[in-house]
Protein backbone atom coordinates (compact mmCIF):
# COMPACT_ATOMS: atom_id res chain seq x y z
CA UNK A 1 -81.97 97.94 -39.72
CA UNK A 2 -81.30 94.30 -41.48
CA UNK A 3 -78.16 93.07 -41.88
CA UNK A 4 -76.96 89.47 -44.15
CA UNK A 5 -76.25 87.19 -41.70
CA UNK A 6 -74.21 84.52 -42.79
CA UNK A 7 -75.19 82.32 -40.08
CA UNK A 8 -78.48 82.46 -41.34
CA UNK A 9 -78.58 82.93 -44.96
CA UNK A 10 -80.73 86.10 -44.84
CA UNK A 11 -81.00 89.63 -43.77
CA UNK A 12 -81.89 89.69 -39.97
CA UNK A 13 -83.13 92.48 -38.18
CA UNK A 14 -80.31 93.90 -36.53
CA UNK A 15 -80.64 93.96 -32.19
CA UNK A 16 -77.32 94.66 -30.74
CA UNK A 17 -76.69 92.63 -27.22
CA UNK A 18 -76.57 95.84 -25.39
CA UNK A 19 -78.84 98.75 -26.39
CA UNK A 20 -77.24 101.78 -28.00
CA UNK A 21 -73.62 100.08 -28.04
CA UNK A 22 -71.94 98.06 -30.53
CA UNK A 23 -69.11 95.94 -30.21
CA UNK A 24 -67.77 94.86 -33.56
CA UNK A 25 -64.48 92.26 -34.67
CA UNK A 26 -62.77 91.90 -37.89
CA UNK A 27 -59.97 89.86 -38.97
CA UNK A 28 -56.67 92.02 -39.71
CA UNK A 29 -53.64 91.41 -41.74
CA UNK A 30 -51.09 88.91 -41.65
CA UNK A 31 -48.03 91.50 -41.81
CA UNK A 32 -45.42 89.73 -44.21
CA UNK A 33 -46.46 92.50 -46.56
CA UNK A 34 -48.01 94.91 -47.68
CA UNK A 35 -51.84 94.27 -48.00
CA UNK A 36 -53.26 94.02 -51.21
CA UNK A 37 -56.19 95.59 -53.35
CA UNK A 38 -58.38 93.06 -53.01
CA UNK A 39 -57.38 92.97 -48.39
CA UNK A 40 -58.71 97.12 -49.17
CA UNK A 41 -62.77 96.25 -49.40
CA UNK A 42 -63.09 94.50 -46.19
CA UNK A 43 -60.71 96.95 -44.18
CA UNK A 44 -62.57 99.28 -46.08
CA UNK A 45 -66.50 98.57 -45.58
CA UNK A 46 -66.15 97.84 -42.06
CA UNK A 47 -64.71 101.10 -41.98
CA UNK A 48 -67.82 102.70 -43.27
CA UNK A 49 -69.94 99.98 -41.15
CA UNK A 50 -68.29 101.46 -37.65
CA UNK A 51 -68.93 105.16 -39.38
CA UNK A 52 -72.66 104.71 -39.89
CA UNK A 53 -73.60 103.18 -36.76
CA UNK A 54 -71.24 106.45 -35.13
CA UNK A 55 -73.35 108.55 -37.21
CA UNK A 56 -76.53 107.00 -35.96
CA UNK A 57 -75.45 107.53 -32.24
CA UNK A 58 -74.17 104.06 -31.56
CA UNK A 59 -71.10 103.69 -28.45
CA UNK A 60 -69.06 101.86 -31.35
CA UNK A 61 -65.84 99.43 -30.02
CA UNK A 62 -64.20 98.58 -33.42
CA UNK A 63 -61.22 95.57 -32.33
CA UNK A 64 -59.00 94.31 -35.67
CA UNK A 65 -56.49 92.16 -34.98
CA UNK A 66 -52.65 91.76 -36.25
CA UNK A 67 -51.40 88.18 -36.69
CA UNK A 68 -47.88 88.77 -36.29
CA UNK A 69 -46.93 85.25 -36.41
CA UNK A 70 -47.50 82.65 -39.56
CA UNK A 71 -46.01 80.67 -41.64
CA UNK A 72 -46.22 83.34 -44.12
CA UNK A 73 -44.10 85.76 -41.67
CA UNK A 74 -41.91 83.18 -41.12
CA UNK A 75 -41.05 82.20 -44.55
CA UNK A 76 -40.66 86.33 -45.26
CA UNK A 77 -37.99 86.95 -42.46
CA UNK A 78 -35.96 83.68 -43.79
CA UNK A 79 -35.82 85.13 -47.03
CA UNK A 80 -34.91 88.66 -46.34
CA UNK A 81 -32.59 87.19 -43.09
CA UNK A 82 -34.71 89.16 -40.59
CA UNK A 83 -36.60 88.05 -37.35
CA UNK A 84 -39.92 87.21 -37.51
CA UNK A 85 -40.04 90.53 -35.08
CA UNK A 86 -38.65 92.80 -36.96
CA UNK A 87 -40.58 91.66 -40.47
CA UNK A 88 -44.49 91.52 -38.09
CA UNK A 89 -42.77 95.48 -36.72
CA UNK A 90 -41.93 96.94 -40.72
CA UNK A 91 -45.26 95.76 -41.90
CA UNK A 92 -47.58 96.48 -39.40
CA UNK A 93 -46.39 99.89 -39.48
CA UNK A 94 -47.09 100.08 -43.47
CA UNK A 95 -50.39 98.84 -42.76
CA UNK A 96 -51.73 101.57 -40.54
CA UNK A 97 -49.78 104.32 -42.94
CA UNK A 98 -51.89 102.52 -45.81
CA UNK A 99 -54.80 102.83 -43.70
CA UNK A 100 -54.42 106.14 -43.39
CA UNK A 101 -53.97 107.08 -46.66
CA UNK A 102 -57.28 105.64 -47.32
CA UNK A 103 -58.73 107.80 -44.98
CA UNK A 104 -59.54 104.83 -42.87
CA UNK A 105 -59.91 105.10 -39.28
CA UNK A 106 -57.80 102.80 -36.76
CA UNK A 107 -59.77 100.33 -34.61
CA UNK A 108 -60.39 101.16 -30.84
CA UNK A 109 -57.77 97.94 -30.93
CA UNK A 110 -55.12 96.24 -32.72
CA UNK A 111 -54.38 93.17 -30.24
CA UNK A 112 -51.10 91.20 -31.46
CA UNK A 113 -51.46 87.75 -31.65
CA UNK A 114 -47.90 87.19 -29.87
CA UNK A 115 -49.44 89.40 -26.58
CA UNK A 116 -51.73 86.70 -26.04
CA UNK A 117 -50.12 83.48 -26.40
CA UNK A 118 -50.26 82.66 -23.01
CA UNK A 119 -54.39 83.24 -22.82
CA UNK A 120 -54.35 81.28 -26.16
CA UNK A 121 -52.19 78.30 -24.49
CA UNK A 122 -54.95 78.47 -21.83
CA UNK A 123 -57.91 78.46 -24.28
CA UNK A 124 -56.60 75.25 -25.47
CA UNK A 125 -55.98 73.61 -21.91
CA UNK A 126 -59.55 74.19 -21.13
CA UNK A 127 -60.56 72.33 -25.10
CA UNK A 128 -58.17 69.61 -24.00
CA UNK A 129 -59.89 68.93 -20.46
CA UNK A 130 -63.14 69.39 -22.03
CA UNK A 131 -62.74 66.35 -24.77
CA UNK A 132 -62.76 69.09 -27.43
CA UNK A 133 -59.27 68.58 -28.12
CA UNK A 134 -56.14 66.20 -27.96
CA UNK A 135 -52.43 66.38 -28.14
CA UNK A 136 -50.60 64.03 -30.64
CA UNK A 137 -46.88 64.43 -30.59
CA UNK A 138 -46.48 67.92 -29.65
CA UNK A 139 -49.17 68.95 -31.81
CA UNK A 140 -53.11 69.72 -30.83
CA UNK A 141 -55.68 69.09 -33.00
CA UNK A 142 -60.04 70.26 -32.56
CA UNK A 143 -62.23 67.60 -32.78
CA UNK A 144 -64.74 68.95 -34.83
CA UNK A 145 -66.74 65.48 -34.48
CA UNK A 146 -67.49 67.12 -30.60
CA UNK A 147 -69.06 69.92 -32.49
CA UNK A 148 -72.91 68.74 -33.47
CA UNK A 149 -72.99 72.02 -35.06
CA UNK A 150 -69.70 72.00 -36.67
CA UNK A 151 -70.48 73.45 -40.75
CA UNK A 152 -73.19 75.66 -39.85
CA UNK A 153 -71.87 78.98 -40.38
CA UNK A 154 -70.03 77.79 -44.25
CA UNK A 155 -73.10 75.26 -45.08
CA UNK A 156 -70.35 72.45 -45.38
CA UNK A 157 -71.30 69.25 -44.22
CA UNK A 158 -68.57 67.16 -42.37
CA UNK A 159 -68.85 64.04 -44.38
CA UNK A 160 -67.62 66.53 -47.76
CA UNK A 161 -65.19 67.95 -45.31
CA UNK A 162 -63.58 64.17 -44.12
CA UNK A 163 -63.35 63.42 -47.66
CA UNK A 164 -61.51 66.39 -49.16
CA UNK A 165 -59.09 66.75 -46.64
CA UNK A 166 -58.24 62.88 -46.41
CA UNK A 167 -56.57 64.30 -49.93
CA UNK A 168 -53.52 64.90 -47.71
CA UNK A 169 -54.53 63.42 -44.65
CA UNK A 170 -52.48 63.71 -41.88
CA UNK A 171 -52.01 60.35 -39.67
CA UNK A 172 -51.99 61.94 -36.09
CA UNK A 173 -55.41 63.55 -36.53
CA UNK A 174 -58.47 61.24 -35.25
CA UNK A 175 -60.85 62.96 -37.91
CA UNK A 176 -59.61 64.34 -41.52
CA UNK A 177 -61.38 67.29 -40.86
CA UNK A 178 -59.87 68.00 -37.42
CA UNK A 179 -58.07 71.28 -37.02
CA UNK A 180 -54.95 72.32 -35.56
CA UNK A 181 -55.28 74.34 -31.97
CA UNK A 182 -50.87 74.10 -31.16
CA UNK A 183 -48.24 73.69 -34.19
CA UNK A 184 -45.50 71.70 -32.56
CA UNK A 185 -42.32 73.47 -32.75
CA UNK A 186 -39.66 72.90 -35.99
CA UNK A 187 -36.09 73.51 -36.08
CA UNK A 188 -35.11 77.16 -36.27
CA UNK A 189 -38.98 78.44 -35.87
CA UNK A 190 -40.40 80.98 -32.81
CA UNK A 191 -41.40 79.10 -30.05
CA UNK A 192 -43.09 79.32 -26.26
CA UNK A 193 -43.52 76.57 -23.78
CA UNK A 194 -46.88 74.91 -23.26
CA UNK A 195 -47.90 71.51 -21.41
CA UNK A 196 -47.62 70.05 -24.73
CA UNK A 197 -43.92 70.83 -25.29
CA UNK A 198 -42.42 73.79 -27.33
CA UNK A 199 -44.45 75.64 -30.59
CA UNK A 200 -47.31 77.98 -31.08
CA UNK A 201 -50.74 78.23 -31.38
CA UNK A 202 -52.70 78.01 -34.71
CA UNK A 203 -54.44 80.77 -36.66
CA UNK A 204 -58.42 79.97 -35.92
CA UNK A 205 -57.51 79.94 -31.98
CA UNK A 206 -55.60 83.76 -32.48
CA UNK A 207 -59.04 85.28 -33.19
CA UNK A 208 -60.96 83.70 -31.09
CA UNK A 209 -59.21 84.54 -27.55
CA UNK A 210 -58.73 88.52 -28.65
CA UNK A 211 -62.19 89.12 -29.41
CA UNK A 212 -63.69 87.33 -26.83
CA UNK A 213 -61.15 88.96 -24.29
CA UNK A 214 -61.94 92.67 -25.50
CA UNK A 215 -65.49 92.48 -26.44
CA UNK A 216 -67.00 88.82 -24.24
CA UNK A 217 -68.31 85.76 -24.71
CA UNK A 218 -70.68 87.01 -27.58
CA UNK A 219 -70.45 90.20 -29.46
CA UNK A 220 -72.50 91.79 -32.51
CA UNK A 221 -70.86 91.73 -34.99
CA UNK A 222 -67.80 89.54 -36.71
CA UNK A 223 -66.52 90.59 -40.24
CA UNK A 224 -64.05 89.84 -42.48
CA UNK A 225 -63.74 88.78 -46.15
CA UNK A 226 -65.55 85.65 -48.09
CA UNK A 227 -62.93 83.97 -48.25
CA UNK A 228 -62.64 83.36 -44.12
CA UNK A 229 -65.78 82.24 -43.44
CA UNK A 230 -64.24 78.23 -44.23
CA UNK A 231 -62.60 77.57 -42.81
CA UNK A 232 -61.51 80.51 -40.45
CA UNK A 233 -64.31 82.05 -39.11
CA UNK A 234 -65.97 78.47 -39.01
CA UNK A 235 -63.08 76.90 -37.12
CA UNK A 236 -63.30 79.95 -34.23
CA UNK A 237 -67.34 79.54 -34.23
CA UNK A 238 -66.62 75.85 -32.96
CA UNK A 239 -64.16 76.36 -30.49
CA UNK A 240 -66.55 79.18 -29.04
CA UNK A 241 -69.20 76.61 -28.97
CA UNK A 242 -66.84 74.21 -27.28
CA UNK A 243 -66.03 76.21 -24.89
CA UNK A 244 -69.32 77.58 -23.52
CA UNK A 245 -72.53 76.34 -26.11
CA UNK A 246 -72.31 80.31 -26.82
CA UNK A 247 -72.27 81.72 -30.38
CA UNK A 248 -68.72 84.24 -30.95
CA UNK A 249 -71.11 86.58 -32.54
CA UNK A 250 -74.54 87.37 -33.37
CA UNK A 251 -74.06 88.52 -37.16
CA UNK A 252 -71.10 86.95 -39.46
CA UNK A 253 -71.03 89.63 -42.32
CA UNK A 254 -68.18 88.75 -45.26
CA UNK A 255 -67.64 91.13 -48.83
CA UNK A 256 -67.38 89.42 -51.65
CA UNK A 257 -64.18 89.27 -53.69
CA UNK A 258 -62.31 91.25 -55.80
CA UNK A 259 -61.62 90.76 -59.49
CA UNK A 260 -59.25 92.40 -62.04
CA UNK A 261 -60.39 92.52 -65.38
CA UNK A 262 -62.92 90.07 -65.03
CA UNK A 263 -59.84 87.87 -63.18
CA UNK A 264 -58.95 86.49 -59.97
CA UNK A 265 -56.11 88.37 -58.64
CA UNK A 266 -52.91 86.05 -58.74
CA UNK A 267 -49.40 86.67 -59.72
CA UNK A 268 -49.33 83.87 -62.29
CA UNK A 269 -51.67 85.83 -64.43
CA UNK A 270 -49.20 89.76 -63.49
CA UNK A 271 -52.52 91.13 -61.61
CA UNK A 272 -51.49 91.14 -58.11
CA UNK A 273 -51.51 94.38 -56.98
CA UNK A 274 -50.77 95.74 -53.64
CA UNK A 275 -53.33 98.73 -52.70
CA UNK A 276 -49.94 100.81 -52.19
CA UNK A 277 -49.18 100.21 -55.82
CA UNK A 278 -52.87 101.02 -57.16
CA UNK A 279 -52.13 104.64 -54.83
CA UNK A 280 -49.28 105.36 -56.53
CA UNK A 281 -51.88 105.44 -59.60
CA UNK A 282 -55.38 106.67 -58.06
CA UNK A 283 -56.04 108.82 -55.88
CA UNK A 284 -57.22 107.05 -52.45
CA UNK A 285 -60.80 108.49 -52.10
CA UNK A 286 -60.82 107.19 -55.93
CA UNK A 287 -60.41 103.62 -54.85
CA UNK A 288 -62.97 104.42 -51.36
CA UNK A 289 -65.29 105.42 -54.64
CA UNK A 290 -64.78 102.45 -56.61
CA UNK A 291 -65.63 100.07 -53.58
CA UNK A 292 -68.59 101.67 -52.07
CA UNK A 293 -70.18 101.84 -55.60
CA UNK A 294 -71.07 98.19 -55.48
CA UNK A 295 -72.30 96.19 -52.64
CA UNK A 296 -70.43 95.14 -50.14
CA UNK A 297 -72.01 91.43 -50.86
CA UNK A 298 -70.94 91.47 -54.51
CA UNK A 299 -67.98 90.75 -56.63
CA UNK A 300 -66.43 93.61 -57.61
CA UNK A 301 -64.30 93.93 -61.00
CA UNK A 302 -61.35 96.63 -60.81
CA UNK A 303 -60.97 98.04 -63.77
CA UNK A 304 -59.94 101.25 -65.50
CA UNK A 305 -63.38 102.13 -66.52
CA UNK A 306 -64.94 102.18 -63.77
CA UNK A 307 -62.02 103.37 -61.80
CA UNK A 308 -62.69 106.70 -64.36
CA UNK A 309 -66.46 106.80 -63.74
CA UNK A 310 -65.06 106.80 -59.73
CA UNK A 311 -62.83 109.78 -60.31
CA UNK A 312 -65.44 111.61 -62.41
CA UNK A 313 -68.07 111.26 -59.44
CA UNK A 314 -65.92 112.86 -57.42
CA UNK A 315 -64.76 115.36 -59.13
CA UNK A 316 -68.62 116.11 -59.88
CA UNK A 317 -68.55 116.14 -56.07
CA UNK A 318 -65.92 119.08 -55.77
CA UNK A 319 -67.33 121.29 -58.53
CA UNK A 320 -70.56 121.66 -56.40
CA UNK A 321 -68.58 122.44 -53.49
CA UNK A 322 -66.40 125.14 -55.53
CA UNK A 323 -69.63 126.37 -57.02
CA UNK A 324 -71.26 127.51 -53.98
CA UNK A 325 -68.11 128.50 -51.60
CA UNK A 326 -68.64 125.45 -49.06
CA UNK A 327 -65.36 126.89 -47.58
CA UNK A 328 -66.53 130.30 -46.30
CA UNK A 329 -70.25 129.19 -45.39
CA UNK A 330 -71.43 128.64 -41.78
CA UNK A 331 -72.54 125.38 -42.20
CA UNK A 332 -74.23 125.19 -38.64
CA UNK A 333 -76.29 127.96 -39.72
CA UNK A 334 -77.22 126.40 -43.25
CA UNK A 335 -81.27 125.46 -43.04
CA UNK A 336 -81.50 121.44 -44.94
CA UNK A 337 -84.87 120.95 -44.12
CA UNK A 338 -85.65 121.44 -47.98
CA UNK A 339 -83.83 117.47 -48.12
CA UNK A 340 -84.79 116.04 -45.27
CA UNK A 341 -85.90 112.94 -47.41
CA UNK A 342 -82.60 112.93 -48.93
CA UNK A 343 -81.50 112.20 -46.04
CA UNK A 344 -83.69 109.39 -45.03
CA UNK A 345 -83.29 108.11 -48.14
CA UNK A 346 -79.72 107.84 -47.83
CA UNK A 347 -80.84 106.38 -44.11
CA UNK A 348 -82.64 103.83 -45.68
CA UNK A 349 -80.22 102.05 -47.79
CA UNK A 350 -77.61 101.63 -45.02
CA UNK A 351 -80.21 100.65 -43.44
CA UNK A 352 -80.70 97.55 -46.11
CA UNK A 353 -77.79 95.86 -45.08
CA UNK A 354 -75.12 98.78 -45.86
CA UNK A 355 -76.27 99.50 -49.40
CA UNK A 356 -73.95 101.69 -50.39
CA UNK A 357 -74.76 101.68 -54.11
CA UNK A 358 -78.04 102.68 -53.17
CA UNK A 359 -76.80 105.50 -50.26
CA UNK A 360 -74.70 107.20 -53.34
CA UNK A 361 -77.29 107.49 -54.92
CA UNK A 362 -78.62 110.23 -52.84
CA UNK A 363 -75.16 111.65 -52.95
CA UNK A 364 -75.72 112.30 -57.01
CA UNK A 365 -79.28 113.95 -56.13
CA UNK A 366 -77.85 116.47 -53.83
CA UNK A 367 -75.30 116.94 -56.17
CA UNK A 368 -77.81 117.53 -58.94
CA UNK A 369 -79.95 119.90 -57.12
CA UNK A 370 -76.54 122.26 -55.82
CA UNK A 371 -75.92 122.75 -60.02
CA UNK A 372 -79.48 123.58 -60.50
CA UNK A 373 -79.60 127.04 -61.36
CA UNK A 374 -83.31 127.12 -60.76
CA UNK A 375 -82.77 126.83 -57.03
CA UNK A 376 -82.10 129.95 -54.96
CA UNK A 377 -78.69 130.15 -53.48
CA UNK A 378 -80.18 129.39 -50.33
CA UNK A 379 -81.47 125.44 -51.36
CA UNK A 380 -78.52 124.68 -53.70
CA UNK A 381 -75.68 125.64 -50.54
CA UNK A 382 -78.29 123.64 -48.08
CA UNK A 383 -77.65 120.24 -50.95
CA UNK A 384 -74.07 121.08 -50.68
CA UNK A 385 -73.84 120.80 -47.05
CA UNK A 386 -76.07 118.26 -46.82
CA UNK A 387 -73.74 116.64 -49.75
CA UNK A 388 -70.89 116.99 -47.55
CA UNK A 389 -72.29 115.44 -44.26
CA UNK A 390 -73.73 112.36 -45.95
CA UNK A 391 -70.57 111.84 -47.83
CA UNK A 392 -68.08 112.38 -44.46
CA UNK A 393 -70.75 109.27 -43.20
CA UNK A 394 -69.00 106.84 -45.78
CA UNK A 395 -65.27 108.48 -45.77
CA UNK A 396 -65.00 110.64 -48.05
CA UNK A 397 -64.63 114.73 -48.20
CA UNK A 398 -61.63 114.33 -44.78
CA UNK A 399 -58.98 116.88 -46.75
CA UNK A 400 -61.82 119.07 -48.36
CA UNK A 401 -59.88 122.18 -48.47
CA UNK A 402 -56.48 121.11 -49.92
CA UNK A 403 -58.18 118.97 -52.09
CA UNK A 404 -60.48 122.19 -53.20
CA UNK A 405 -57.33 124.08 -53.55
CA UNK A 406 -55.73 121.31 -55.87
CA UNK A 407 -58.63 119.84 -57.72
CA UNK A 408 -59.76 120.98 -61.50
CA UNK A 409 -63.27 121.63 -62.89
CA UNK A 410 -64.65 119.82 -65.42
CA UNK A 411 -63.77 122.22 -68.58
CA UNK A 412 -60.23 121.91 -67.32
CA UNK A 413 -60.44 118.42 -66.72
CA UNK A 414 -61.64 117.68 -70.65
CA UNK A 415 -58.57 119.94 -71.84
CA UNK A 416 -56.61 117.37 -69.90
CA UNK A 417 -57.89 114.61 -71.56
CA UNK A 418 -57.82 116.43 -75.04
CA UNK A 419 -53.94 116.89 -74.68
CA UNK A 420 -53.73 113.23 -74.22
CA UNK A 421 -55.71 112.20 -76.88
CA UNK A 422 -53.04 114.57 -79.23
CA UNK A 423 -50.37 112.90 -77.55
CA UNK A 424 -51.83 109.49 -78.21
CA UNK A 425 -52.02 110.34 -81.72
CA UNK A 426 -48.64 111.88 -82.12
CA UNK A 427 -47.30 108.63 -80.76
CA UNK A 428 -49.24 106.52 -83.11
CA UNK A 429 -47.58 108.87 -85.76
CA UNK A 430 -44.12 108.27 -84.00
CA UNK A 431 -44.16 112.02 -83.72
CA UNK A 432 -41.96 111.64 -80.06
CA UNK A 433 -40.72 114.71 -79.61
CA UNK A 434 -44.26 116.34 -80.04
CA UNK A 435 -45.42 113.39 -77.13
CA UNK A 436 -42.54 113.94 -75.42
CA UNK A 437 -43.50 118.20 -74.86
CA UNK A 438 -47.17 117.69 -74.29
CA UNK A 439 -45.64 115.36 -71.33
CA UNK A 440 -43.15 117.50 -70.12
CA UNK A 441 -45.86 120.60 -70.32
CA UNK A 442 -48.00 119.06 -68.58
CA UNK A 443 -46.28 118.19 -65.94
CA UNK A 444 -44.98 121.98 -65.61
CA UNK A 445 -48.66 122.69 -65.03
CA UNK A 446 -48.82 120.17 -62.25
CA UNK A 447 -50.37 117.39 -64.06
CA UNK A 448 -48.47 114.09 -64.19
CA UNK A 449 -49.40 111.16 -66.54
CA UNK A 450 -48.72 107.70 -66.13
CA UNK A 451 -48.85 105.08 -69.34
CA UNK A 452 -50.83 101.55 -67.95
CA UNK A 453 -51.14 98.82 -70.05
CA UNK A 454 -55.29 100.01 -69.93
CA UNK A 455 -54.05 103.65 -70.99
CA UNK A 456 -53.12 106.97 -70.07
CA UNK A 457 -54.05 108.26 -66.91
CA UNK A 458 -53.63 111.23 -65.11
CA UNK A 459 -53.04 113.06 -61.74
CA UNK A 460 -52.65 116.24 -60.11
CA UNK A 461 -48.66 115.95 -59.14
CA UNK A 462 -48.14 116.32 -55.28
């Protein structure tokens, strides 16, 4: 197996610390809301990441943090006139219920950054004593100057770094590029006692105490979106450094970002999206589709088309199971030595760095040869099966029968879209009341449609 390694700038070959078991970290929410679309690929992929090592017999510890103190949650619970408790309790609670919509499993884990403030208060004693770190007026800043390798993980290089942030330099710090380790306390704001006066301990220090205290000094793997590896993940790398000359982990693996409609996601531009909005819309294994269609390492563009090439996959998908009874077969007793190199071929590209593009491929082969009617029963139930244990590798197939029992075949599925089209027209024609009934009758048949600014779409009603 190779896997990127961001510390490097290549695929590595993949050695875990301890043979056969893998301990793997990646950063969680900050709960002030819900999560959005784009916060769904790396929850996501290291979802399927902890999967396929499962599937390949790995002991798998999976630990994602909640940061259930920020700024962020702060600002939230002011608004709304809640604690910062009770704001970090609602929205942690919507994140696992999103989670689990998307058919993704919890983590072995979920440490809360406010169980470990003491540990973290400790961490930054031992920085202190050390010369990593000093206190200025109740605040305690990481020299990254005590750091030789400070930049490594993002490529920066310190003198860029000084530069940029003496933009809005701050006058207690010895170094521009120093980071904050303790936030000194402000009027009105949480607060616990340290031997630098009242506050609370900064983000970067958060992640590094709760993986190192549930999976040691150096794990395998640390994940998390591109957009942590500066200066998040490259902030915790130092103060791992600092505090033994130890790396936090042996392979930093990011995703790539999310567009929509060829845009970055912001609210100026009305595309934010949380991804409990977009499953109001699609179906969740839909959006599970979408993102493991691409690699992980890629930008990915969310947009209706291929959102409708997702849903038509899998819908392909459930045909082949309808078409040869999946739900009454012994599947133990199915013979799928006929795609054996199906198999390995699917092997192969998770193999290349999780290449799940590549691994679906093998997905639409066994899919092919379960329609051909040139096969005997016999080979086109063993590609089913097969079908349905390569796809339950990367999350998908978990409600099989309800969703056999509520999904629609192709032919059906093109009637659907027909009606639409005549509704479409009879609007153009102003013909409502005709629009209005092919609605309406739909929806008596179970099938709801939703106008988007990108067009009609359609789902089975629940």
């Amino acid at each position: 197996m190779r896997v990127y390694n961001t510390m490097t700038r290549k695929k590595d070959e993949f050695v875990p610390v301890n043979a056969g078991k893998i301990n793997m970290y990646a950063c969680g929410p900050t709960v002030y809301n819900y999560f959005h679309i784009g916060n769904a690929r790396p929850f996501l992929f290291f979802d399927v990441v902890r999967r396929y090592f499962t599937y390949l017999g790995y002991d798998v510890t999976y630990v994602q943090n909640i940061t259930d103190i920020d700024d962020k949650i702060i600002e939230q619970a002011n608004q709304e006139g809640s604690s910062f408790e009770d704001i970090a309790k609602r929205y942690t609670q919507a994140f696992f219920d999103d989670l689990k919509l998307l058919n993704i499993n919890p983590a072995d884990y979920n440490p809360k950054a406010t169980e470990y403030i003491q540990q973290m208060i400790e961490l930054i004693d031992i920085l202190v004593k050390k010369g990593n770190a000093y206190e200025a007026n109740g605040d305690v800043y990481f020299a990254v100057e005590s750091i030789p390798t400070y930049g490594k993980l993002s490529g920066k290089n310190l003198e860029d770094l000084q530069a940029g942030a003496r933009v809005e330099a701050n006058t207690q710090k010895k170094n521009p590029a120093d980071f904050t380790l303790w936030k000194k306390a402000k009027e009105g704001e949480p607060k616990w006692d340290s031997p630098w006066g009242e506050g609370r301990p900064g983000w970067h220090t958060e992640c590094v105490v709760m993986s190192r205290k549930m999976l040691g000094q150096t794990f395998d793997i640390h994940g998390g979106g591109v957009d942590l590896v500066f200066p998040h993940h490259e902030n915790e790398l130092a103060q791992a450094y600092a505090l033994d000359g130890r790396p936090l982990a042996n392979y930093w693996m990011h995703n790539g970002f999310l567009n929509i409609d060829g845009n970055k996601m912001s609210k100026s531009l009305n595309n934010f999206f949380t991804t409990r909005d977009i499953m109001k819309k699609y179906d969740p294994e839909v959006i599970r589709f979408f993102f493991l269609s691409k690699h992980y390492r890629s930008p990915i563009d969310f947009n209706e088309d291929i959102i409708i090439e997702s849903k038509k996959a899998l819908a392909n998908f459930y045909s082949v199971f309808k078409e040869v009874d999946i739900l009454n077969l012994e599947l133990d007793s199915i013979d799928k030595s006929a795609f054996i190199s199906t198999v390995e071929a699917f092997k192969e590209a998770m193999d290349d760095d999780f290449n799940t593009a590549k691994a679906l491929a093998s997905l639409f082969d066994l899919a092919k040869e379960a329609k051909a009617k040139k096969n005997s029963i016999e080979v086109r139930q063993a590609a089913a099966v097969t079908l349905l244990e390569l796809g339950k590798v990367l999350g998908f197939f978990s409600n099989l029968e309800k969703t056999l029992e509520t999904s629609v075949d192709q032919h059906a599925e093109k009637l659907i879209e027909l009606l639409i089209s005549y509704r479409l027209d009879a609007k153009k024609e102003k013909n409502y009341a005709l629009s209005d009934k092919i609605r309406k009758d739909l929806l008596e048949l179970g099938i709801e449609l939703q106008d988007t600014p990108q067009g009609t779409i359609w789902k089975i009603k629940d």
